[in-house]
N, C-alpha and C. Protein backbone atom coordinates (compact mmCIF):
# COMPACT_ATOMS: atom_id res chain seq x y z
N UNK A 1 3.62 -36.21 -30.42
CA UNK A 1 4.29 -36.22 -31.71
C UNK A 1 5.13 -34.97 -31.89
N UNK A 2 4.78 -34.32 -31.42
CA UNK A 2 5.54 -32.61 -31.71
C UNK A 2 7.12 -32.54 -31.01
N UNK A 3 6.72 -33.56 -29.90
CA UNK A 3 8.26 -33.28 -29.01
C UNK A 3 8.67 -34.30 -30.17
N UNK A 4 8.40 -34.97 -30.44
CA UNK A 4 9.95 -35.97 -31.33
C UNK A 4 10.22 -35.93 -32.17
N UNK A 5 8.79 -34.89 -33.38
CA UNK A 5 8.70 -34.87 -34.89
C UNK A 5 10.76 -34.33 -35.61
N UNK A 6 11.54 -33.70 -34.69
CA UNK A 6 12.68 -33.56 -34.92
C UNK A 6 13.51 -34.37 -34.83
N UNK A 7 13.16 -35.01 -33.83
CA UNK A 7 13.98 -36.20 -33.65
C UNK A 7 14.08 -37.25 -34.93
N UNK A 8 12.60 -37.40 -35.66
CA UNK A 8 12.23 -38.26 -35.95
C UNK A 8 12.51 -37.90 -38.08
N UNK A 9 12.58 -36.32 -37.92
CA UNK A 9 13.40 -35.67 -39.30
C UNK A 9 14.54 -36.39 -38.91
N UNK A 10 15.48 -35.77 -38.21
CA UNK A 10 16.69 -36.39 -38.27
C UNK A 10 17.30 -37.69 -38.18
N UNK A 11 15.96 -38.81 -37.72
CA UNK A 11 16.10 -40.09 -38.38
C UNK A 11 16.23 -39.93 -39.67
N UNK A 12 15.43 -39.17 -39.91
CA UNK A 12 14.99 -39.46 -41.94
C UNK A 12 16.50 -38.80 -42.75
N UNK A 13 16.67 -37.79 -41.84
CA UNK A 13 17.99 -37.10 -43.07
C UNK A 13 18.88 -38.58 -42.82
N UNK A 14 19.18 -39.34 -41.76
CA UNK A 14 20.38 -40.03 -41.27
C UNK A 14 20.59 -41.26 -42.33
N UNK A 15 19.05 -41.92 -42.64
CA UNK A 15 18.60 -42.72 -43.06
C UNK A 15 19.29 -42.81 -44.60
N UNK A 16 18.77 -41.19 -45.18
CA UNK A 16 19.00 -40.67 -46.61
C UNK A 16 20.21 -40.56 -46.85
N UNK A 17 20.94 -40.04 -45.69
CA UNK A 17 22.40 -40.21 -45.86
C UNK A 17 22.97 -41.36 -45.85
N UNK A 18 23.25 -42.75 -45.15
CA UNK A 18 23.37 -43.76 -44.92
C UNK A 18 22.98 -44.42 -46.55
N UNK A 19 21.54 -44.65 -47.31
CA UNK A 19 21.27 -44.94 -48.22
C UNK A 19 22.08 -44.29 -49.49
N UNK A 20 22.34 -43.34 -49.59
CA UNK A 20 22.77 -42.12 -50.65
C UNK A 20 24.39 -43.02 -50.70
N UNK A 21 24.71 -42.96 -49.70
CA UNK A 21 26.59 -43.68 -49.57
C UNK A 21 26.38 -45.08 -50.38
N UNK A 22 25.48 -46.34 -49.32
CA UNK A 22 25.43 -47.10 -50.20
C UNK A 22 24.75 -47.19 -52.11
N UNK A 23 24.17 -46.37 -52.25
CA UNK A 23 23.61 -46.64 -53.45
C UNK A 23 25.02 -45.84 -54.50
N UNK A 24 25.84 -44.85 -53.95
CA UNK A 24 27.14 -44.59 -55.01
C UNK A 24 27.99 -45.87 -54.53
N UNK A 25 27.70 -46.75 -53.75
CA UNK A 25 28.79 -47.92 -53.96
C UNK A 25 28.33 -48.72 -54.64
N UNK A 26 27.09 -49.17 -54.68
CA UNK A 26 26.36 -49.90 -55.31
C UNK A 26 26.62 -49.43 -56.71
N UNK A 27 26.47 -48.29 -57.08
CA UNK A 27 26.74 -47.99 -58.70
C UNK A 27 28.24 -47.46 -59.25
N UNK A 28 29.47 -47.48 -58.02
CA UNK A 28 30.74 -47.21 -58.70
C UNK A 28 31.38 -48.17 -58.39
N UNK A 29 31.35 -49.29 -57.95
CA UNK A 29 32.40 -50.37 -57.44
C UNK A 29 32.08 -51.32 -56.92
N UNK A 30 32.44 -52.24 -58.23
CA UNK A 30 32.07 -53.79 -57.90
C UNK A 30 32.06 -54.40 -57.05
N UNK A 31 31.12 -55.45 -56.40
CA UNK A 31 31.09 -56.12 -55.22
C UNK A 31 32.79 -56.76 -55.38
N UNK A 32 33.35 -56.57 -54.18
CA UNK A 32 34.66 -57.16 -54.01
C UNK A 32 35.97 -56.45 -54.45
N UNK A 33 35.85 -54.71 -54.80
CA UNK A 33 36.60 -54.45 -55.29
C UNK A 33 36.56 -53.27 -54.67
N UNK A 34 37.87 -52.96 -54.42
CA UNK A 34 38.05 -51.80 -53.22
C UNK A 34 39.04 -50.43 -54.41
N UNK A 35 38.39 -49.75 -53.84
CA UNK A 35 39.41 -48.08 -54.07
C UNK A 35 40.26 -47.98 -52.63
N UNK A 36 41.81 -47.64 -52.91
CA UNK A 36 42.30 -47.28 -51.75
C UNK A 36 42.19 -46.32 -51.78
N UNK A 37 42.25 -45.62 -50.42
CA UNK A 37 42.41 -43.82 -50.30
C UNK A 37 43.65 -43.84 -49.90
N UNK A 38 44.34 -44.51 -48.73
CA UNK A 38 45.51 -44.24 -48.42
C UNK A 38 45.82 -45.53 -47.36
N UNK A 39 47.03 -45.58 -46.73
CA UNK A 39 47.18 -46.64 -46.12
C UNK A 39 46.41 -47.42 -44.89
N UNK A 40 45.23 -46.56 -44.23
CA UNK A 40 44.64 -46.77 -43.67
C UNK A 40 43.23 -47.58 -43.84
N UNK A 41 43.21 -46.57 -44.84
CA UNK A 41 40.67 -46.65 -45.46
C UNK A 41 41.13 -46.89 -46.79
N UNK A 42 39.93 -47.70 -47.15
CA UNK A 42 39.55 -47.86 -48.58
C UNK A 42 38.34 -48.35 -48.63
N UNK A 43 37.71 -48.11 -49.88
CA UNK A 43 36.82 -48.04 -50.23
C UNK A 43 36.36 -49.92 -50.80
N UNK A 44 35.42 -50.77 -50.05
CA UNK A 44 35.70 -51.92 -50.41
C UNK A 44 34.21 -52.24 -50.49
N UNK A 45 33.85 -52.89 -51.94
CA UNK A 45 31.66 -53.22 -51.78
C UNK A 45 32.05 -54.80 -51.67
N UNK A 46 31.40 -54.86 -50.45
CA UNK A 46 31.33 -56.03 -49.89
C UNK A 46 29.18 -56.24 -50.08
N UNK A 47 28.93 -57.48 -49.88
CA UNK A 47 27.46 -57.74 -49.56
C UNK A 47 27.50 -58.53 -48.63
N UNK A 48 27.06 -58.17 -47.09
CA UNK A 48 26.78 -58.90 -46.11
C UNK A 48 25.58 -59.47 -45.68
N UNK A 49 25.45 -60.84 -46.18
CA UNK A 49 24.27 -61.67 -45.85
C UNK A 49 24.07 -61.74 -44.04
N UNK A 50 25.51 -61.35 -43.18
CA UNK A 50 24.52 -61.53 -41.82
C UNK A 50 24.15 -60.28 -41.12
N UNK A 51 25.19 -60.22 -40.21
CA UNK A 51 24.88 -59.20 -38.74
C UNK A 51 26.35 -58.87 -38.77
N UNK A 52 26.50 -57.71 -37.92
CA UNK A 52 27.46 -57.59 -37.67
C UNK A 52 29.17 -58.75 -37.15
N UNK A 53 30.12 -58.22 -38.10
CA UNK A 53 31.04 -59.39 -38.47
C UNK A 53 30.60 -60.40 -39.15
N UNK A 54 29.81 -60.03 -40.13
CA UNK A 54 29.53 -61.22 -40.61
C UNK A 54 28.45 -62.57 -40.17
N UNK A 55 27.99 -62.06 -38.89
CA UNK A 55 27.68 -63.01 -38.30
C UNK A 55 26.24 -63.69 -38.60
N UNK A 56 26.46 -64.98 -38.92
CA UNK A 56 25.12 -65.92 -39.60
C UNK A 56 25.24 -65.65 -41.42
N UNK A 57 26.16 -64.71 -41.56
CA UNK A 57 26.42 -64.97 -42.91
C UNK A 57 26.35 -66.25 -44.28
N UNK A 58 26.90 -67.47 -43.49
CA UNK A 58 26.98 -68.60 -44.29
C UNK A 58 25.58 -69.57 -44.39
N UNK A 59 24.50 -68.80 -43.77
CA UNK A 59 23.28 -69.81 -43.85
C UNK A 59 23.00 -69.48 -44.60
N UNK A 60 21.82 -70.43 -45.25
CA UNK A 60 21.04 -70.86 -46.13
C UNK A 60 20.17 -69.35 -46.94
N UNK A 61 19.87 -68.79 -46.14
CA UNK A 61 19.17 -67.33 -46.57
C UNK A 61 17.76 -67.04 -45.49
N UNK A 62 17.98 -68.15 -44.75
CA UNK A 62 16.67 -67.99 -43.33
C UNK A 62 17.40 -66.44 -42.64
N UNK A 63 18.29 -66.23 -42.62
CA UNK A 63 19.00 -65.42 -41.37
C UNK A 63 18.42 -63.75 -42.19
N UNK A 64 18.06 -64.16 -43.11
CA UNK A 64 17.75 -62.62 -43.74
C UNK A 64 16.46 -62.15 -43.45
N UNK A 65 15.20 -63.24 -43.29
CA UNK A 65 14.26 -62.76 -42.83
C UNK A 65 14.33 -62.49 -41.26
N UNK A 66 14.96 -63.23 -40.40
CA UNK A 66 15.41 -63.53 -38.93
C UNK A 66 15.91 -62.00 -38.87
N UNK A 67 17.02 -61.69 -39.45
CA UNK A 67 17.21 -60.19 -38.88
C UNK A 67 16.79 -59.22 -39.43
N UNK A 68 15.88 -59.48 -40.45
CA UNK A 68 15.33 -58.02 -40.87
C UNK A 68 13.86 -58.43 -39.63
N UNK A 69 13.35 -59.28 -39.28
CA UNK A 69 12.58 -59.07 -38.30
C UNK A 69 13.13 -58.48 -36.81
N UNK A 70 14.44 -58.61 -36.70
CA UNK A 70 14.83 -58.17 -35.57
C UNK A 70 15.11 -56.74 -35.90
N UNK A 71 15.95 -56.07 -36.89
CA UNK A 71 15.48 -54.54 -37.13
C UNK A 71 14.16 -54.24 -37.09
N UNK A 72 13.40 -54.89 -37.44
CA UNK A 72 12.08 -54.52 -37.30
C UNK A 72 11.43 -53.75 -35.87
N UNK A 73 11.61 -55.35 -35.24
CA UNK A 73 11.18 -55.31 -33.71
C UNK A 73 12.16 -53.87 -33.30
N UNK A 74 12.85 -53.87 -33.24
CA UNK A 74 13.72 -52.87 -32.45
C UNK A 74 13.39 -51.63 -32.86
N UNK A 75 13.38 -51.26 -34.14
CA UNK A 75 13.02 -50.04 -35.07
C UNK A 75 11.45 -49.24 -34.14
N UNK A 76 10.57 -50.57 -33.85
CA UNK A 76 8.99 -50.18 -33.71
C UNK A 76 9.67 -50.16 -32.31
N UNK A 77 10.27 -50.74 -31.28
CA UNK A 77 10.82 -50.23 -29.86
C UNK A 77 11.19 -49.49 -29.47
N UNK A 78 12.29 -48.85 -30.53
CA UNK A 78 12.90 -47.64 -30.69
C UNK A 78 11.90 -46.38 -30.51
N UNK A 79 11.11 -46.70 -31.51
CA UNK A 79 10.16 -45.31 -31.96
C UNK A 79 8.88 -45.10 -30.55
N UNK A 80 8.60 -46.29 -30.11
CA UNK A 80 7.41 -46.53 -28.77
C UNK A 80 8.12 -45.58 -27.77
N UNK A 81 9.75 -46.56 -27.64
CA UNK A 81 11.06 -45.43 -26.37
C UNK A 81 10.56 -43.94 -26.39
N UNK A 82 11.15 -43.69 -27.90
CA UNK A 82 11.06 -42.25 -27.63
C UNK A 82 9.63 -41.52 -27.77
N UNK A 83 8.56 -42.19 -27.93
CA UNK A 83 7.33 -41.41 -27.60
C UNK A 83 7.25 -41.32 -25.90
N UNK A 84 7.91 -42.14 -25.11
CA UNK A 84 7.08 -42.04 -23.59
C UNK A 84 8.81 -41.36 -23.21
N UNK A 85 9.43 -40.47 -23.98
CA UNK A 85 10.46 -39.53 -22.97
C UNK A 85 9.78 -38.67 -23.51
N UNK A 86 10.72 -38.14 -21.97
CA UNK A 86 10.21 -36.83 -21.83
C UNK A 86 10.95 -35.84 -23.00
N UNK A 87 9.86 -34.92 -23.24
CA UNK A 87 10.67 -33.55 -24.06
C UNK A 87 12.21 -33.26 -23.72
N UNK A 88 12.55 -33.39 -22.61
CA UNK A 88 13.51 -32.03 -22.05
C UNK A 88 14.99 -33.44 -21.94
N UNK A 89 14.70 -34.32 -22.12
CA UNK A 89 15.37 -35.39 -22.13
C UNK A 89 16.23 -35.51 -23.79
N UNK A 90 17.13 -34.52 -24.40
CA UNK A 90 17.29 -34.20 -25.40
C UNK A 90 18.44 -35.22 -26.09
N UNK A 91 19.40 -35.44 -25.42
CA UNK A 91 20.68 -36.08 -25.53
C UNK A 91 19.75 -37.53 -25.55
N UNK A 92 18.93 -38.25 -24.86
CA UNK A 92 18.22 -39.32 -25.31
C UNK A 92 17.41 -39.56 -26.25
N UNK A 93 16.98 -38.49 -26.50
CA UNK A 93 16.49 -38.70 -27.87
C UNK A 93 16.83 -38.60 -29.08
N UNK A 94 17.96 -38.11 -28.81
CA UNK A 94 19.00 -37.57 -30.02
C UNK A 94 19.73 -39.15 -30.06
N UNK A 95 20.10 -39.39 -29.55
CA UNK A 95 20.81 -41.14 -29.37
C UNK A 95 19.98 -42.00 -30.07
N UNK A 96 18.68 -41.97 -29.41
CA UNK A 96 17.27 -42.94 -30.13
C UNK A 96 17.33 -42.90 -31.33
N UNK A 97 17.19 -41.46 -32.19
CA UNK A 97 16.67 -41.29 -33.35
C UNK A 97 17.96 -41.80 -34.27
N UNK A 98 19.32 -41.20 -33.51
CA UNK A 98 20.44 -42.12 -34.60
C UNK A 98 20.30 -43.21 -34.77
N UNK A 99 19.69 -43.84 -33.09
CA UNK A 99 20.14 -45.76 -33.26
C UNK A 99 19.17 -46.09 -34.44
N UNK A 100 17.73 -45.52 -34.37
CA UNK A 100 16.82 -45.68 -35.12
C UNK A 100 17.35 -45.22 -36.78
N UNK A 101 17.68 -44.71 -36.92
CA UNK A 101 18.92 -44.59 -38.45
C UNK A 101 18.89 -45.56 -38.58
N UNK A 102 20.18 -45.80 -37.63
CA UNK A 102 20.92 -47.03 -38.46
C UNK A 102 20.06 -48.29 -38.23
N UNK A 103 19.27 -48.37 -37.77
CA UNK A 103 18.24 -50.30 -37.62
C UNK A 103 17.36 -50.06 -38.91
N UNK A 104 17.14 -48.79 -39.17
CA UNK A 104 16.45 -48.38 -40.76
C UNK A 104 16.85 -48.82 -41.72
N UNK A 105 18.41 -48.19 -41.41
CA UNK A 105 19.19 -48.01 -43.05
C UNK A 105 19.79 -49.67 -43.00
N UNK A 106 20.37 -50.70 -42.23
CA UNK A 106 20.41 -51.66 -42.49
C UNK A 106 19.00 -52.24 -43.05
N UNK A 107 18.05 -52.24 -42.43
CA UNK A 107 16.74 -52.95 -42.68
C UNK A 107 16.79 -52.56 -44.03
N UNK A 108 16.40 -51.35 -44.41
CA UNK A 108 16.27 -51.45 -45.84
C UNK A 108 16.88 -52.10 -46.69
N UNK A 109 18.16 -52.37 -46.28
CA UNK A 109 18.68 -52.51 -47.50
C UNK A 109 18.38 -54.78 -47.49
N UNK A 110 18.13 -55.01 -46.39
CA UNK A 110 18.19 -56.29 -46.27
C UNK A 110 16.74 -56.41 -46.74
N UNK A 111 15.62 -55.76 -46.61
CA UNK A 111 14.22 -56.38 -47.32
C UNK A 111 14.11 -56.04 -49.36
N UNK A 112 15.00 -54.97 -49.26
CA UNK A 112 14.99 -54.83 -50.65
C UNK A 112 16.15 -55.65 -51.50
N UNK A 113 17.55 -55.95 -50.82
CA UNK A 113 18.45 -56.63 -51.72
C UNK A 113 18.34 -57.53 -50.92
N UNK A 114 18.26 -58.06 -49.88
CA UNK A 114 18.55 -59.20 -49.44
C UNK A 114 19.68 -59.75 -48.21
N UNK A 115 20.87 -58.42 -48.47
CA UNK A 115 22.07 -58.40 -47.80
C UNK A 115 21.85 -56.57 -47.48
N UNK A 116 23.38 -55.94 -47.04
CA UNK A 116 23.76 -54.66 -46.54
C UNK A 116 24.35 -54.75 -47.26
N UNK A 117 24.84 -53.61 -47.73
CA UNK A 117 26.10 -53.24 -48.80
C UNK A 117 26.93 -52.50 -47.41
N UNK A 118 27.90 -53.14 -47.30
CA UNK A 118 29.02 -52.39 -46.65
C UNK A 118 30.37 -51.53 -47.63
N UNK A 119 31.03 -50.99 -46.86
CA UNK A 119 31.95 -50.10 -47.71
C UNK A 119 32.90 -49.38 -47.39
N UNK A 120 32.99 -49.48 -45.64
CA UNK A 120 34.01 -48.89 -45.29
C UNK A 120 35.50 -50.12 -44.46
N UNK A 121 36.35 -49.78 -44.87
CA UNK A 121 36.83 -51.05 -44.60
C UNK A 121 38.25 -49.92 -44.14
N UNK A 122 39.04 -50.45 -42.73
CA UNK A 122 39.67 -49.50 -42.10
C UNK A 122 40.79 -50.75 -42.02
N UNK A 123 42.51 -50.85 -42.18
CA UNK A 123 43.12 -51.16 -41.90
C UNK A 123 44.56 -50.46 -41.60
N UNK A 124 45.15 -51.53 -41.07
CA UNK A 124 46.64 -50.92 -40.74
C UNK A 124 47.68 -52.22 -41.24
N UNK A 125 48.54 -52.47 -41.57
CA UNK A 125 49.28 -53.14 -42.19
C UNK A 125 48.60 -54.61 -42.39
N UNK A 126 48.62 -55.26 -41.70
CA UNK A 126 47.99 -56.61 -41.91
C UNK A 126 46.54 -56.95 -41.29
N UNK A 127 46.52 -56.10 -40.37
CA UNK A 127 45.21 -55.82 -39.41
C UNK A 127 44.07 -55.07 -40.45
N UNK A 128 42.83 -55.84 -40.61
CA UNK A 128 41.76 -55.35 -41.17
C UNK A 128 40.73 -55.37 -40.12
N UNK A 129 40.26 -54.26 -39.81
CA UNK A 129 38.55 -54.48 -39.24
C UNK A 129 37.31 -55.26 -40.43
N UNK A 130 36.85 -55.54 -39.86
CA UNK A 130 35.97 -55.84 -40.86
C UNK A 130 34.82 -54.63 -41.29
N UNK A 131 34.69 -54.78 -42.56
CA UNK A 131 34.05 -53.52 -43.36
C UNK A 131 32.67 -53.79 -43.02
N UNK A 132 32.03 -52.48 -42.98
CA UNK A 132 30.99 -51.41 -42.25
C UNK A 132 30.89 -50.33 -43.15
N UNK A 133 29.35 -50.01 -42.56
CA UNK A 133 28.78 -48.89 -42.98
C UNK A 133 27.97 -47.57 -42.29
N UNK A 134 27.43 -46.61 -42.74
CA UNK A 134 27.37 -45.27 -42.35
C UNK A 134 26.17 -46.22 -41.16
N UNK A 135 25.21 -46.43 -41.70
CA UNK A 135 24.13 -47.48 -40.33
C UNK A 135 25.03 -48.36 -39.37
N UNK A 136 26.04 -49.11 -39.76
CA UNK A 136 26.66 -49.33 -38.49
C UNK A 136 27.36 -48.40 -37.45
N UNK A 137 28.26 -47.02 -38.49
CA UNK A 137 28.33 -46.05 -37.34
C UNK A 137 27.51 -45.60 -36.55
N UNK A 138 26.02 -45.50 -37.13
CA UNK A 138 25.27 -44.73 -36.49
C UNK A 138 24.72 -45.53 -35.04
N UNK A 139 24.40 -47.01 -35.32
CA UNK A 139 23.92 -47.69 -34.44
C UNK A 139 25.20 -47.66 -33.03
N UNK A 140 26.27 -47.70 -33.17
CA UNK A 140 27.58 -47.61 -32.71
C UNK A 140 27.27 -46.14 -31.88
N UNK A 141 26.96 -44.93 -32.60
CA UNK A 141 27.03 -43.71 -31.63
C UNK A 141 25.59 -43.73 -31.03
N UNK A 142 24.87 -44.02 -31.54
CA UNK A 142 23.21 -44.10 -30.65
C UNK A 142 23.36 -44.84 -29.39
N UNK A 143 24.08 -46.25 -29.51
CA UNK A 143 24.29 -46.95 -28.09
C UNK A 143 25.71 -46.34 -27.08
N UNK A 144 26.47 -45.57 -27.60
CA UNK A 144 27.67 -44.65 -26.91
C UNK A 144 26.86 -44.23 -26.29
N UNK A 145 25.61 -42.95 -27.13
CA UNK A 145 25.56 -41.93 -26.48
C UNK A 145 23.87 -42.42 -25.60
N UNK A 146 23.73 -43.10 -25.80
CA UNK A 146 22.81 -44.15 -25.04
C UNK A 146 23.33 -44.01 -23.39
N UNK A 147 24.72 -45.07 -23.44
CA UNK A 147 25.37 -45.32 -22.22
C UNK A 147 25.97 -44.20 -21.57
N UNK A 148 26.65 -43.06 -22.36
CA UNK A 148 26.61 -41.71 -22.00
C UNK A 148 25.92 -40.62 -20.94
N UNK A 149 24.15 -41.16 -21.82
CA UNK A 149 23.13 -40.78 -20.66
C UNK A 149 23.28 -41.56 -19.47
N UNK A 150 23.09 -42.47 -19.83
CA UNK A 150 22.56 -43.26 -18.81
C UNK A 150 23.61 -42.80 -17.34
N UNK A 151 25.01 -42.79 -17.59
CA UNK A 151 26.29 -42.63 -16.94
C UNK A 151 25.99 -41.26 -16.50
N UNK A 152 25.60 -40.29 -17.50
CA UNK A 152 26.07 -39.08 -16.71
C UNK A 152 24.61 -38.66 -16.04
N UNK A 153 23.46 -39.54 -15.75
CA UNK A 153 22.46 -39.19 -15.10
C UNK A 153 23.03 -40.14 -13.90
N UNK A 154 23.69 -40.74 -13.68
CA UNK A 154 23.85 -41.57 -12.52
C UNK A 154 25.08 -41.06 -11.59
């Protein structure tokens, strides 16, 4: 426990941060209603019933227990991973504990509301990504820096 108890703070700050973003969207801006910042980002509260892109969004409301069990599973995989590395294995555990963020900070928000509050929404003239949040960045740099290791140990 001692080698990861840091690791495993800096899940928690990631988590708090991730939550803290959505809960000022949740209380300054209506689902569906975006602040622009500038021609690029704006600020848009969306509620995503699936997975990433949307995906399984249009079912019935089964897909909400389905993937908050799959954050689940992964969350308790996550945390098993980084008990059997090694200490000195730092850059992997530092990856773990983000991915573990973000499978948190989505989960939460899907066992308590039901959906994710997303909020970041990035475009360029007609081109929209689809809107995301601080847990999707995080899950995004945990598996980079995942493949990172993996690459620069090989």
């Amino acid at each position: 426990m001692t080698k990861t108890k840091h690791y495993f703070f800096l899940s928690l700050l990631l988590v708090l941060l991730d939550q803290i973003t959505k809960l000022l969207i949740y209380g300054y801006i209506k689902p569906n209603n975006s602040i622009i910042i500038n021609d690029f980002f704006s600020l848009t509260h969306v509620h995503n019933y699936g997975a990433a892109f949307s995906f399984l969004a249009d079912q019935s409301g089964w897909q909400r227990y389905f993937l908050s069990g799959i954050s689940l599973l992964a969350s308790i995989a996550i945390i098993i991973w980084m008990y059997r590395i090694e200490a000195s294995r730092m850059l992997k555990l530092s990856a773990l504990s983000i991915l573990l963020a973000g499978a948190a900070g989505n989960l939460i928000d899907r066992f308590f509301l039901g959906f994710v509050i997303d909020f970041i929404d990035l475009h360029y003239q007609t081109f929209y990504w689809p809107v995301f949040n601080v847990a999707d960045i995080l899950i995004a740099v945990g598996v980079a820096l995942l493949l990172f290791d993996d690459f620069k140990k090989s």
